[in-house]
N, C-alpha and C. Protein backbone atom coordinates (compact mmCIF):
# COMPACT_ATOMS: atom_id res chain seq x y z
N UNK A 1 46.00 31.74 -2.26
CA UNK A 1 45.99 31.16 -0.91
C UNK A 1 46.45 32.15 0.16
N UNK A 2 46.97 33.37 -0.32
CA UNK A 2 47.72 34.27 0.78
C UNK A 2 46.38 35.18 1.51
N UNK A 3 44.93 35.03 1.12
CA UNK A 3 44.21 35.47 1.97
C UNK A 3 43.54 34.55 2.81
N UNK A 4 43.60 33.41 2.25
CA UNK A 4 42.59 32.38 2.70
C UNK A 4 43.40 31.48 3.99
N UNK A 5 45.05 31.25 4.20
CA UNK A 5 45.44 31.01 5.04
C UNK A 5 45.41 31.54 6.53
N UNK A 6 45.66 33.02 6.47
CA UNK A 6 45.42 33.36 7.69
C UNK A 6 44.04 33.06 8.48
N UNK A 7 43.55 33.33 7.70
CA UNK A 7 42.01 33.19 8.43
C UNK A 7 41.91 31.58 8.59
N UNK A 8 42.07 30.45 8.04
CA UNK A 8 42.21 28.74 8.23
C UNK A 8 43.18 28.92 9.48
N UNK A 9 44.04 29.70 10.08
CA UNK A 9 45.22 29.63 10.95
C UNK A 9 44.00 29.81 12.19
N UNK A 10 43.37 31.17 11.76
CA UNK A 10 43.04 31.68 13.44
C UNK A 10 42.31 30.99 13.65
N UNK A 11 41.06 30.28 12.40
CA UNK A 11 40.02 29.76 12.86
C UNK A 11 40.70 28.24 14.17
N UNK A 12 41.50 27.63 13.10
CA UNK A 12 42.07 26.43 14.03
C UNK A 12 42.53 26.83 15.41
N UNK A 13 42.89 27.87 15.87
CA UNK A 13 43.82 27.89 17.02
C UNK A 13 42.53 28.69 17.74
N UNK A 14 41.38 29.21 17.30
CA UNK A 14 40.41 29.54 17.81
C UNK A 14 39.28 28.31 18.48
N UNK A 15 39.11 27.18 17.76
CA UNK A 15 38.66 26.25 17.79
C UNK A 15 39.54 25.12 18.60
N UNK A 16 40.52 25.00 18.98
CA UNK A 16 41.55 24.31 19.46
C UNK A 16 41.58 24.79 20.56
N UNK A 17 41.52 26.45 20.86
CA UNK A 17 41.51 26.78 22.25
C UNK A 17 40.14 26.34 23.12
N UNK A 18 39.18 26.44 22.35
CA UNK A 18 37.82 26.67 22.98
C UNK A 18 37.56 24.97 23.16
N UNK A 19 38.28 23.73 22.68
CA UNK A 19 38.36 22.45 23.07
C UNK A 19 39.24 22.48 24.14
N UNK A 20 40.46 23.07 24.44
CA UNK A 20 41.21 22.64 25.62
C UNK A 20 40.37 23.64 26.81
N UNK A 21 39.50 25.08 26.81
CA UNK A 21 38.89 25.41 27.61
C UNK A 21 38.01 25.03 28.16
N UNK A 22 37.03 23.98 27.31
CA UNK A 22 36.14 22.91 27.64
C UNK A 22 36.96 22.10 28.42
N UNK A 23 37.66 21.14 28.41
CA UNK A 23 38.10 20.02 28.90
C UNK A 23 39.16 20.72 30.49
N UNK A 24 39.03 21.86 30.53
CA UNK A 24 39.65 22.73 31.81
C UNK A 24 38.96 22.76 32.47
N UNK A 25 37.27 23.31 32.00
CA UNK A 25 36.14 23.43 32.98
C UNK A 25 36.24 22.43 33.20
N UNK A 26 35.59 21.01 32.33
CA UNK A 26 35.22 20.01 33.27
C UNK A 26 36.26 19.18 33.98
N UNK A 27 37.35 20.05 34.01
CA UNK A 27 38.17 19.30 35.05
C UNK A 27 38.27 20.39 36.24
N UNK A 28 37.75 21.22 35.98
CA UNK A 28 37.78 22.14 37.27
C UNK A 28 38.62 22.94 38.05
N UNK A 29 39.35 23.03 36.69
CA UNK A 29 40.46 23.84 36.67
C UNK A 29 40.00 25.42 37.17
N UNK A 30 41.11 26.31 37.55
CA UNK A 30 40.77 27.86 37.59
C UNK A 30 40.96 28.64 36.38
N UNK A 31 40.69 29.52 37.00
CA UNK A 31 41.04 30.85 35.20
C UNK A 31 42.04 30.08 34.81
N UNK A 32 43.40 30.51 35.30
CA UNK A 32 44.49 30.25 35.11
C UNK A 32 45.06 28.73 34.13
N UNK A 33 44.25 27.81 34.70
CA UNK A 33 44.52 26.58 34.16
C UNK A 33 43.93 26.25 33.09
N UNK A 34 42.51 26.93 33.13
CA UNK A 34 41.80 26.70 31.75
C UNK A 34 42.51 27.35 30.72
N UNK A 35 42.80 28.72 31.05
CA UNK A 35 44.05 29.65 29.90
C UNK A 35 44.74 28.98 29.24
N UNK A 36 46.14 28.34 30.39
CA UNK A 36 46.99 27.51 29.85
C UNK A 36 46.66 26.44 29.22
N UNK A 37 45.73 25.65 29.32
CA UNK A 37 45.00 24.19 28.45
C UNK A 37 44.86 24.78 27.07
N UNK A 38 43.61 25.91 27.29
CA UNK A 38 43.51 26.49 26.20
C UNK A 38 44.54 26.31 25.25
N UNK A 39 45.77 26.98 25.69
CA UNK A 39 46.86 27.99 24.87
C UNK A 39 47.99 26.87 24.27
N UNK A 40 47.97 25.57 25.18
CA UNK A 40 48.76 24.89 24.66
C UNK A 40 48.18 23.93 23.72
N UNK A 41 46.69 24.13 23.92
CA UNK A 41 45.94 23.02 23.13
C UNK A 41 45.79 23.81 21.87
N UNK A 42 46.06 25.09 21.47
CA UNK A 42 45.70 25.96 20.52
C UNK A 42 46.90 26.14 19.54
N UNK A 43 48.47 26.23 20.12
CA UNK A 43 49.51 26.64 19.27
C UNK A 43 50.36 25.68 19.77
N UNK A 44 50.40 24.12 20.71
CA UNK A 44 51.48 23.48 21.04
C UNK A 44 52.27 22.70 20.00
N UNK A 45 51.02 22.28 18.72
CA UNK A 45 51.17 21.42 17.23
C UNK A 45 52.17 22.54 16.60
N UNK A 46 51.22 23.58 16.50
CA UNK A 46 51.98 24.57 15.84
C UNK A 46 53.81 24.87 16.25
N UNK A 47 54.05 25.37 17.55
CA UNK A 47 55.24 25.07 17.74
C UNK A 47 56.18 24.14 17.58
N UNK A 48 55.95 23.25 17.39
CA UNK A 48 56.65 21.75 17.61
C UNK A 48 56.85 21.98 15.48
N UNK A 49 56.14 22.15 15.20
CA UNK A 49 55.95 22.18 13.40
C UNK A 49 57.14 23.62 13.11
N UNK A 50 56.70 24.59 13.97
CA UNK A 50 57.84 25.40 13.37
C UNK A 50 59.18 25.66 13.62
N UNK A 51 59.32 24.90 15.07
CA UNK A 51 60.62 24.57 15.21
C UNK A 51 61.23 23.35 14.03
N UNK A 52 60.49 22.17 13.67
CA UNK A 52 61.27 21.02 12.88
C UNK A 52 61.58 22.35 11.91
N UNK A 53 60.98 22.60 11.57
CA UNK A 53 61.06 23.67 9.98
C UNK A 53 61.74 24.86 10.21
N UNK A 54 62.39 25.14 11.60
CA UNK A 54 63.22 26.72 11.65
C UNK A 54 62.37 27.84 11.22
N UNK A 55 61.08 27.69 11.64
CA UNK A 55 60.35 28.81 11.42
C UNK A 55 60.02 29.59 12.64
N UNK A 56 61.57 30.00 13.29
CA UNK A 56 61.63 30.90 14.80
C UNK A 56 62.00 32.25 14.66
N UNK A 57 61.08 32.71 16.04
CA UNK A 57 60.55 32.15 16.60
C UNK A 57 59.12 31.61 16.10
N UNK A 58 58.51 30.33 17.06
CA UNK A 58 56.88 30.13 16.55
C UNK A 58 56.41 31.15 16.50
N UNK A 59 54.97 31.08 15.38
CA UNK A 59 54.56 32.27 15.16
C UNK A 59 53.47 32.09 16.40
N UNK A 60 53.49 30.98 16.49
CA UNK A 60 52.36 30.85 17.64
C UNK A 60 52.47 31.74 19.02
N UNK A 61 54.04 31.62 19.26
CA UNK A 61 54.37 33.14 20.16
C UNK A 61 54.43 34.07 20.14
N UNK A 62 54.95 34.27 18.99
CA UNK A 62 55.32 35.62 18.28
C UNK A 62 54.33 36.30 17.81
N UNK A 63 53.04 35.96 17.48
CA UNK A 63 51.99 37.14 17.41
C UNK A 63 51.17 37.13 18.16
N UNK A 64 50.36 38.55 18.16
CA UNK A 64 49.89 38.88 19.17
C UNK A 64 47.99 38.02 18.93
N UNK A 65 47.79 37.60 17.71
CA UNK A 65 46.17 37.93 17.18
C UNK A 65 46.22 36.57 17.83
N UNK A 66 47.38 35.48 18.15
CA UNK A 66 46.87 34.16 18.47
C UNK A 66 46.33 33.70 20.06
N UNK A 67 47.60 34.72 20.41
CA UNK A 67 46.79 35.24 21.93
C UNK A 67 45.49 35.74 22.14
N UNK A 68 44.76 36.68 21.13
CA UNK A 68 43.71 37.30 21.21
C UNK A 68 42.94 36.33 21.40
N UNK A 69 43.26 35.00 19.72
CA UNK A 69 41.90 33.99 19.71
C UNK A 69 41.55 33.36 20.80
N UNK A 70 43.00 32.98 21.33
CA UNK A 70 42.57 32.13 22.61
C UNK A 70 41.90 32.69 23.71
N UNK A 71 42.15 33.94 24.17
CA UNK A 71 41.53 34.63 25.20
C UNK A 71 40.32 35.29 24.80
N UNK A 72 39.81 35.05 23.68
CA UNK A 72 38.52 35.04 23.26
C UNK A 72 37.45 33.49 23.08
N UNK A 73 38.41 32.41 22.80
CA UNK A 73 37.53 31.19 23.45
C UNK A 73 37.48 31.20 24.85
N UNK A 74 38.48 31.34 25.32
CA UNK A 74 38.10 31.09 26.89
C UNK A 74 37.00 32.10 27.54
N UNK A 75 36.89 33.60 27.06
CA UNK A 75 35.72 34.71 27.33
C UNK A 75 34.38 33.99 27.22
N UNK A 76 34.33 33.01 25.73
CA UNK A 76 33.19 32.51 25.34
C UNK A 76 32.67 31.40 26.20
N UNK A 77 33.45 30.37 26.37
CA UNK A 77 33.62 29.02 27.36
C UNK A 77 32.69 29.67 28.81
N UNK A 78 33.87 31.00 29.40
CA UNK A 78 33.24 31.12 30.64
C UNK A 78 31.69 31.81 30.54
N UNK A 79 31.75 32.29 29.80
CA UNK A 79 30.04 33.14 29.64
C UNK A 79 29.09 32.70 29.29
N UNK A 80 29.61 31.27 28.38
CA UNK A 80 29.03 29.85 27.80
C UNK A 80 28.82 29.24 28.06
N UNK A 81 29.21 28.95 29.92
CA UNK A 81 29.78 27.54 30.33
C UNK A 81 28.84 26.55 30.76
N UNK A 82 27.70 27.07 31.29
CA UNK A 82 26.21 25.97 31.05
C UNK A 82 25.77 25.74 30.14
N UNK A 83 25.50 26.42 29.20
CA UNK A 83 25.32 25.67 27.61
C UNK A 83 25.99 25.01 27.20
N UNK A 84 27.44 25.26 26.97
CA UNK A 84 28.73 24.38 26.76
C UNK A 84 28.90 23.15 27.57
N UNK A 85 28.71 22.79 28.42
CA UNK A 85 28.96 21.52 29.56
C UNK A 85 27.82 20.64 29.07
N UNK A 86 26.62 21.78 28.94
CA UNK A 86 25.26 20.74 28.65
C UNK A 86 25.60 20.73 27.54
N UNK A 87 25.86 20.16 26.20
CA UNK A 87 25.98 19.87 24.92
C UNK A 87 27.49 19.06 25.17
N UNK A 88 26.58 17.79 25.16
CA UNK A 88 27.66 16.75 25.48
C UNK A 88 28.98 16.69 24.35
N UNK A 89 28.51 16.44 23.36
CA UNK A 89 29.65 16.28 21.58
C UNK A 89 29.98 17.67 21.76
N UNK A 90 29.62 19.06 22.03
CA UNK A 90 30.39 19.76 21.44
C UNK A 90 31.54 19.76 21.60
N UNK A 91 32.20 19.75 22.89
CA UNK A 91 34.01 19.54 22.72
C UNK A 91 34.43 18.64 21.36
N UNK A 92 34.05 17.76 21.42
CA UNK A 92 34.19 16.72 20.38
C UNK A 92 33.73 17.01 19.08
N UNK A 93 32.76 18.49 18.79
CA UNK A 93 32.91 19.19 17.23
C UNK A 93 33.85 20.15 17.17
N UNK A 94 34.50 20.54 18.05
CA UNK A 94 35.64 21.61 18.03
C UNK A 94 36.89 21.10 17.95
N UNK A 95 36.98 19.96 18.47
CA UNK A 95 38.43 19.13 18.18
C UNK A 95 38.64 18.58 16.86
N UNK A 96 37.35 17.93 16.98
CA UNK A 96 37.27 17.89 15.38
C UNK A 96 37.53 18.28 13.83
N UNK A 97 36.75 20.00 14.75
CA UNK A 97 37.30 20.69 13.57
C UNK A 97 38.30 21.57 13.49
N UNK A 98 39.16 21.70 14.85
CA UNK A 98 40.69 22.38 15.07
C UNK A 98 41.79 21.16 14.63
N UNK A 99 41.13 19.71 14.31
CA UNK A 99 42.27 18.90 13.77
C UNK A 99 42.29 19.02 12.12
N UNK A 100 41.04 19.22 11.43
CA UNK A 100 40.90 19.41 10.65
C UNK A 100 41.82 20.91 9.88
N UNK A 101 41.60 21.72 10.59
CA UNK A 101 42.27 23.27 10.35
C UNK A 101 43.57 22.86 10.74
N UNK A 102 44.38 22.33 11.53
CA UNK A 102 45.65 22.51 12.00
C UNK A 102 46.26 21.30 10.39
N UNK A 103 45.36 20.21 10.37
CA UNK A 103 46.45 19.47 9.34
C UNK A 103 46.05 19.60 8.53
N UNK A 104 45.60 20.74 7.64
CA UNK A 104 45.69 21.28 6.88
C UNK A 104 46.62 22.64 6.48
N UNK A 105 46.27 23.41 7.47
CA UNK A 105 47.49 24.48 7.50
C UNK A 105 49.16 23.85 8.14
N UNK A 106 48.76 23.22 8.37
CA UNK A 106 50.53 22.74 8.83
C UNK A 106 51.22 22.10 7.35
N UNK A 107 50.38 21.20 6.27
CA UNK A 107 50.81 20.63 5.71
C UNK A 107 51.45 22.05 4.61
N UNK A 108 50.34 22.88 4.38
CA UNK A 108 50.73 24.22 3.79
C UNK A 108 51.35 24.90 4.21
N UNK A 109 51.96 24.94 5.06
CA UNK A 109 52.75 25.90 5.70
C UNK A 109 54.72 25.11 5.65
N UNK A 110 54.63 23.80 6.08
CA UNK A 110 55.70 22.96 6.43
C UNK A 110 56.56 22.88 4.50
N UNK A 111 55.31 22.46 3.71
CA UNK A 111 55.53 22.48 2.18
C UNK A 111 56.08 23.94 1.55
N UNK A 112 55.36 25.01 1.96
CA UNK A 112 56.66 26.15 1.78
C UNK A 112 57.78 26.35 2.33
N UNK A 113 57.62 25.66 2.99
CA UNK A 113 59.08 26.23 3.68
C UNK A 113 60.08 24.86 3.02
N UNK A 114 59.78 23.42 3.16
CA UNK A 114 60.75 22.71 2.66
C UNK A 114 60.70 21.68 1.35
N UNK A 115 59.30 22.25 0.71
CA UNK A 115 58.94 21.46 -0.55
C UNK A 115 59.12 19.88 -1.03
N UNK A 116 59.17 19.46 0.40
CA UNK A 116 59.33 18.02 1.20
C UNK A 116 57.49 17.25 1.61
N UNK A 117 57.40 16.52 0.36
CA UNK A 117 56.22 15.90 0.82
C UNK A 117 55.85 15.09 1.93
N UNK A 118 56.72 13.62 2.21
CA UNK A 118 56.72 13.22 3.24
C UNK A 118 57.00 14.47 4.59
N UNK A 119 57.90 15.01 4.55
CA UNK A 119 57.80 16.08 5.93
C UNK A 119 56.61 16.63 6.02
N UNK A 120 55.81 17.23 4.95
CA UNK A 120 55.07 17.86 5.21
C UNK A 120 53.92 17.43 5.19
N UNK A 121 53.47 15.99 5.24
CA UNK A 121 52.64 15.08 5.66
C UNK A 121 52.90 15.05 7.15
N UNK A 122 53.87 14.92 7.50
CA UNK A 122 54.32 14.27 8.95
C UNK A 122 53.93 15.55 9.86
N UNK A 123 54.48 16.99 9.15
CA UNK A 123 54.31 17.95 10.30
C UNK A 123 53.03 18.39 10.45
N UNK A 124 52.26 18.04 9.64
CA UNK A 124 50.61 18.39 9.07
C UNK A 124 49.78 17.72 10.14
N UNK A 125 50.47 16.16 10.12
CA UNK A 125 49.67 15.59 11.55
C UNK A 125 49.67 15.88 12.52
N UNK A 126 51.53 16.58 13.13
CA UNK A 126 51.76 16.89 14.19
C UNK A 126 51.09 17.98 14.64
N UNK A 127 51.02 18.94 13.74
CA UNK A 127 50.29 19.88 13.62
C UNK A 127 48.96 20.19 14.45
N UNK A 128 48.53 18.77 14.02
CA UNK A 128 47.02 18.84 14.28
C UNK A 128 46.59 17.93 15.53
N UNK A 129 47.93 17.00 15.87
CA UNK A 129 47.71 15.95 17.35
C UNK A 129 48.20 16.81 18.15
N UNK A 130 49.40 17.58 18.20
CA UNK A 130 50.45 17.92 18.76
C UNK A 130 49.47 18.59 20.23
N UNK A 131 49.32 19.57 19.72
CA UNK A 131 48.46 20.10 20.83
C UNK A 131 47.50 19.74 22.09
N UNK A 132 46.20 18.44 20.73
CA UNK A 132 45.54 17.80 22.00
C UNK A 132 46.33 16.50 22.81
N UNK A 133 47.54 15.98 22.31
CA UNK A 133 48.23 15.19 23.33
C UNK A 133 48.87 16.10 24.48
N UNK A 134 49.58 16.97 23.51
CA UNK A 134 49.85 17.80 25.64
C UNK A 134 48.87 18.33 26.36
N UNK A 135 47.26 19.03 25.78
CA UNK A 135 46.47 19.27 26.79
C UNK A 135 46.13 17.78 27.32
N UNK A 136 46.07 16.68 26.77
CA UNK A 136 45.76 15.36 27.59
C UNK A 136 46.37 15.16 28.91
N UNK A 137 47.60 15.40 28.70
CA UNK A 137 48.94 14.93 29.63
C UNK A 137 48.36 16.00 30.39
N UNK A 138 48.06 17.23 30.16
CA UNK A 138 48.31 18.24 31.14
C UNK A 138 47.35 17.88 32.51
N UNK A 139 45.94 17.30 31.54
CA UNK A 139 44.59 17.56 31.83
C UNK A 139 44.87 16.07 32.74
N UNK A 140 45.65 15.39 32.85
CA UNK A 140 45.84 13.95 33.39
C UNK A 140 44.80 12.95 32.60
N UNK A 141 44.59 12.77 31.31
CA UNK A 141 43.95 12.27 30.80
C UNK A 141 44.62 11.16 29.88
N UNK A 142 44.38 9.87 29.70
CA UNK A 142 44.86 9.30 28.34
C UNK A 142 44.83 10.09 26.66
N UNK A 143 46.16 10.42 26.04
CA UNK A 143 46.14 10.95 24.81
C UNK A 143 44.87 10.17 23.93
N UNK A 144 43.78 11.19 23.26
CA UNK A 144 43.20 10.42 22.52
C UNK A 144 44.40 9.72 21.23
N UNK A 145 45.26 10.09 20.97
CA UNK A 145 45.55 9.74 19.64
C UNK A 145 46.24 7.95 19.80
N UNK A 146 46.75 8.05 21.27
CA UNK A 146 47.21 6.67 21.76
C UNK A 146 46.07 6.05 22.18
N UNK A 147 44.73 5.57 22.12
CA UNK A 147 44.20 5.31 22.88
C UNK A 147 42.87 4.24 21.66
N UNK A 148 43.27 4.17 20.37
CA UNK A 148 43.25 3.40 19.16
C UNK A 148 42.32 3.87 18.44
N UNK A 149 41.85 5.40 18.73
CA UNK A 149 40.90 6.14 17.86
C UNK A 149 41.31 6.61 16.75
N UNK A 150 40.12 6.87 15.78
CA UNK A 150 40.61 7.21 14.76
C UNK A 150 40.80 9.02 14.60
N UNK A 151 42.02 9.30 15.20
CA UNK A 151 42.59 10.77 15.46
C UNK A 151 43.58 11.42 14.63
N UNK A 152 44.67 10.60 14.89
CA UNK A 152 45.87 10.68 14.12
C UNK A 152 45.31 10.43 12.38
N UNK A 153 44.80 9.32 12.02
CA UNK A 153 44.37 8.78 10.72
C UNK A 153 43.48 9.95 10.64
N UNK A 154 43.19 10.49 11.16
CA UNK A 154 41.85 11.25 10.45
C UNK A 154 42.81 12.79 9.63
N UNK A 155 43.51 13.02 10.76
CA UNK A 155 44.39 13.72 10.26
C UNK A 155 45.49 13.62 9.39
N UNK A 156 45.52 12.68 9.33
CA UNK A 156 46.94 11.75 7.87
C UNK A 156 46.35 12.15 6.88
N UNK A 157 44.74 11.79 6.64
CA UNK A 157 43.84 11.52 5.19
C UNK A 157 43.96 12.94 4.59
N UNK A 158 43.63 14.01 6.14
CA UNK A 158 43.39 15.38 5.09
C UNK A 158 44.00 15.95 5.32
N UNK A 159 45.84 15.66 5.79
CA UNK A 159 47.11 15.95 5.36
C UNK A 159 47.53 15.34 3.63
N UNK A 160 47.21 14.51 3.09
CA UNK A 160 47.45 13.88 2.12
C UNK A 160 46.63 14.60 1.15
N UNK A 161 45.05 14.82 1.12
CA UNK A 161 44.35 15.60 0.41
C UNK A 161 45.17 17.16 0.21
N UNK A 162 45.79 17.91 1.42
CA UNK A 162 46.15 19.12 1.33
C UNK A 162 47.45 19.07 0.10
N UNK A 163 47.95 18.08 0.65
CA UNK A 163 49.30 17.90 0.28
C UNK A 163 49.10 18.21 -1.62
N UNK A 164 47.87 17.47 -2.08
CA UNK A 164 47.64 17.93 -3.37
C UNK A 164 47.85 19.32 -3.98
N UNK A 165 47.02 19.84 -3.49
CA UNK A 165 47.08 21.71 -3.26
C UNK A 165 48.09 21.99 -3.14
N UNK A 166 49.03 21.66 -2.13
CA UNK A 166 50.26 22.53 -2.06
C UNK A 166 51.34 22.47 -3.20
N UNK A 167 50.91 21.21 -3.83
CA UNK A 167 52.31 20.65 -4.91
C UNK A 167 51.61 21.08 -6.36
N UNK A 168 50.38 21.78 -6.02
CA UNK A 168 49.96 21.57 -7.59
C UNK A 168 48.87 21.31 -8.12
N UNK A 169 48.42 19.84 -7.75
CA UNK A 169 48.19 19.02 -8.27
C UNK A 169 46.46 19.38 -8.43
N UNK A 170 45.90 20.14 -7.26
CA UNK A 170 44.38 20.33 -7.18
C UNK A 170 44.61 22.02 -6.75
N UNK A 171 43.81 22.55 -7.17
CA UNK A 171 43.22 24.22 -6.55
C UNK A 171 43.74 23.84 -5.01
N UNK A 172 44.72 25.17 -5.08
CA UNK A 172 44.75 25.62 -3.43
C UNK A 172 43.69 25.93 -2.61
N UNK A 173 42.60 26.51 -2.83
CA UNK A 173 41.58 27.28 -1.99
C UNK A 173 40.76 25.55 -2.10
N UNK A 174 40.42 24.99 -2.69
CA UNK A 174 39.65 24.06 -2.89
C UNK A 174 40.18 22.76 -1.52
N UNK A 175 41.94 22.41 -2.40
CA UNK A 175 42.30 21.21 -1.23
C UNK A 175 41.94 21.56 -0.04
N UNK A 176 42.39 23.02 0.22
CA UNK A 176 42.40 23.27 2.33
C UNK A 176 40.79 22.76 2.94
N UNK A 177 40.14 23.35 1.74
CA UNK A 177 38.88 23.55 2.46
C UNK A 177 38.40 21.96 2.45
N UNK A 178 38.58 21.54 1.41
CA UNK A 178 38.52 19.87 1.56
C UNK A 178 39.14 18.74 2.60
N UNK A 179 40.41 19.35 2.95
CA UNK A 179 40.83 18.80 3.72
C UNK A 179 40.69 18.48 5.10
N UNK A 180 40.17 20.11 5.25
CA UNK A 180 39.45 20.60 7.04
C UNK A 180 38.02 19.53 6.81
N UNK A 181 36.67 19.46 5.81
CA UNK A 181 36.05 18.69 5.72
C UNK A 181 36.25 17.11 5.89
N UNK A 182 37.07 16.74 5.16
CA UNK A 182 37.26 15.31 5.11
C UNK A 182 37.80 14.98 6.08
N UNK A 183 38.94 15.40 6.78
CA UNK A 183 39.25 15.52 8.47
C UNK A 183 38.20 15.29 9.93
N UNK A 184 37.45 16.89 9.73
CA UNK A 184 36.44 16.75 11.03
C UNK A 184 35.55 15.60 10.28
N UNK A 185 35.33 14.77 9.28
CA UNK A 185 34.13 14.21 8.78
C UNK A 185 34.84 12.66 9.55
N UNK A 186 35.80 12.64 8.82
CA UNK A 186 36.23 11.14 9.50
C UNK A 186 36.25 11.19 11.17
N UNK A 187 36.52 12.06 11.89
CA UNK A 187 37.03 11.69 13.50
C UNK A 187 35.18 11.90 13.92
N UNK A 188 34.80 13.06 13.70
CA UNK A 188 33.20 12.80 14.00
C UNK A 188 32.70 11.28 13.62
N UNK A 189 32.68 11.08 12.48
CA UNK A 189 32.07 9.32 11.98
C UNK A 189 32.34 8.53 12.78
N UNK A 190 34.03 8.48 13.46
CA UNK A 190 34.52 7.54 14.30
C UNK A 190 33.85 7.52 15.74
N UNK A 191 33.52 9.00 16.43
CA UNK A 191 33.09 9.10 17.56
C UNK A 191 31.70 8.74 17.71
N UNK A 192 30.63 9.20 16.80
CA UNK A 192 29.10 8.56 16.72
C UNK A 192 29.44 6.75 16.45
N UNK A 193 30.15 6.23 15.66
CA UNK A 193 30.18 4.50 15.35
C UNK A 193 31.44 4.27 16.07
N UNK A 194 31.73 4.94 17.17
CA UNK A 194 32.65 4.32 17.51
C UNK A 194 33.89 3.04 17.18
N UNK A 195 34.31 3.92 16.07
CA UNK A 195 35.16 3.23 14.98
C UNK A 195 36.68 3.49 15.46
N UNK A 196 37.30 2.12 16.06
CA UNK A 196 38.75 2.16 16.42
C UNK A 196 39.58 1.34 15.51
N UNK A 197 40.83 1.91 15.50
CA UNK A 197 41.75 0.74 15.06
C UNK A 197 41.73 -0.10 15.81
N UNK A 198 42.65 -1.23 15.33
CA UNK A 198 43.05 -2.73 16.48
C UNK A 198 44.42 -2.92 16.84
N UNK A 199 44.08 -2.79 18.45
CA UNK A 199 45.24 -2.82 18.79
C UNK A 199 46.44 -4.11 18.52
N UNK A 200 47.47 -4.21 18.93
CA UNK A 200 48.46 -4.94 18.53
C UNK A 200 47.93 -6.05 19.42
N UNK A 201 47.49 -6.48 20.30
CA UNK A 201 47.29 -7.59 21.24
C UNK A 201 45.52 -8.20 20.90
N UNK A 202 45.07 -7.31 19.69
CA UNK A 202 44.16 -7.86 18.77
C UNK A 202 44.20 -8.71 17.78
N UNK A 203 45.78 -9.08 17.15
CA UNK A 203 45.92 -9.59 16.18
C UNK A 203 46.31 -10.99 16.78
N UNK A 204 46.94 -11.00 17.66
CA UNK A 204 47.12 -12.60 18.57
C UNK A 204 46.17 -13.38 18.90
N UNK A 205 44.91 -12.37 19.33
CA UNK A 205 43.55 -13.97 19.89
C UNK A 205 43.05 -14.07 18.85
């Protein structure tokens, strides 16, 4: 797994940036703001995961290649940005599949460090919401993950699949890659069938 992680890291925070640079343009943000969307939508899960775990500083700050990815989605976004705007779902295949990569590498990453299953279920999700709830807030938008989609759950399922891999139980190279699949597969399914949970003021009428 020690080659196959890094590269699951950049891809996610590569794919995570180039969703919060989308959702900058079409809010009409400047350089500047799309950057920052980007950057927090790319390593904000990540931070929040390596602080619970004392893994400081984040690596998300602390190296330089994560900065690169992001200022390489945003290069792409702007040089992209009529193709990108016109392709309505694509934001929505990149989130997809940066939730998929983040709760997967978070669950692997949180499990070495504290060989704590429940934690490393929990930071696996955070992992992978963490980010697009603060570009929401940033972007003045309702958090998708509050908003009764299937976001968070999508990311639980292939935190739980990873979680196999990390303890043992299934091939390492096999769970991650399963997990990033079964992840972007469920939140895509949800967005074409528009498949929500029910809210709490559903169960009363």
């Amino acid at each position: 797994m020690v080659n196959i992680l890094p590269i699951i890291d950049l891809l996610g925070t590569f794919v995570f940036a180039l969703s919060g640079a989308l959702i900058g343009v079409k809010q009409k943000f400047d350089v500047f703001g799309v950057f920052c969307l980007a950057f927090i939508t790319a390593i904000g899960g990540g931070i929040i995961r390596d602080i619970c775990i004392s893994a400081t500083p984040p690596a998300g700050l602390l190296s330089i290649k994560y900065l690169i990815a992001i200022i390489l989605a945003v290069i792409f976004v702007a040089f992209l940005q009529k193709l990108v705007l016109s392709l309505e779902r694509l934001s929505n295949l990149f989130d997809a599949l940066g939730l998929g990569f983040f709760a997967a590498f978070g669950v692997n990453k949180t499990y070495q460090y504290t060989h704590n299953i429940q934690l490393s279920i929990i930071l696996g999700c955070i992992s992978a919401v963490g980010g697009g709830v603060l570009r929401d807030i940033l972007a003045n938008r309702k958090p998708v993950v509050f908003n009764q989609e299937l976001y968070a759950s999508a990311a639980f399922v292939g935190a739980c699949v990873e979680i196999l891999g990390s303890t043992g139980h299934m091939n390492g190279h096999i769970s991650i890659i399963l997990a990033i699949i079964v992840t972007t597969f469920i939140r895509l399914l949800a967005i074409i069938y528009n498949i929500k949970l029910p809210s709490i003021r559903s169960f009363s009428e």
